[in-house]
C-alpha atoms as a PDB file:
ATOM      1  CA  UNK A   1      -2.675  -4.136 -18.133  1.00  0.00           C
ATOM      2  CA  UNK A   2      -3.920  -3.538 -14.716  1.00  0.00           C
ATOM      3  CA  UNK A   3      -2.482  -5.437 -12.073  1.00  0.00           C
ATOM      4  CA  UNK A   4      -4.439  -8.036  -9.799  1.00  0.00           C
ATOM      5  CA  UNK A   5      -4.608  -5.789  -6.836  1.00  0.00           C
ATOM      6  CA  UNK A   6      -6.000  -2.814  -8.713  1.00  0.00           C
ATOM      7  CA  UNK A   7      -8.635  -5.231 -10.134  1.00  0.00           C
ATOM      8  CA  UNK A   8      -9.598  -6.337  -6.806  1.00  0.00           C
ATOM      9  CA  UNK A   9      -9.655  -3.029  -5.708  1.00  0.00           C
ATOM     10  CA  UNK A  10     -12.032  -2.303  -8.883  1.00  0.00           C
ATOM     11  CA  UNK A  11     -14.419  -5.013  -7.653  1.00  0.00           C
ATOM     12  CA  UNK A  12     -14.942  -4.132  -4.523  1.00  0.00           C
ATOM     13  CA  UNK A  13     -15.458  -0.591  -5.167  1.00  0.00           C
ATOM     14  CA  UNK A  14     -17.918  -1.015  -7.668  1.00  0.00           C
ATOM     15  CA  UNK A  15     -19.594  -3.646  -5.889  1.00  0.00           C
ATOM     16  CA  UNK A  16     -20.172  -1.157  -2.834  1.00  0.00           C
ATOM     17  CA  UNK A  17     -21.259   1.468  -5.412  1.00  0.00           C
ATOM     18  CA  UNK A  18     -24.319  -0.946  -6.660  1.00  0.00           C
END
């Protein structure tokens, strides 16, 4: 389970890779 921060981190990442 990943934890909130990661997930957030996840987001924003792959938002800036679209």
């Amino acid at each position: 389970m990943i934890s909130s921060r990661e997930s957030l981190q996840n987001n924003v990442t792959f938002k800036e890779r679209s």
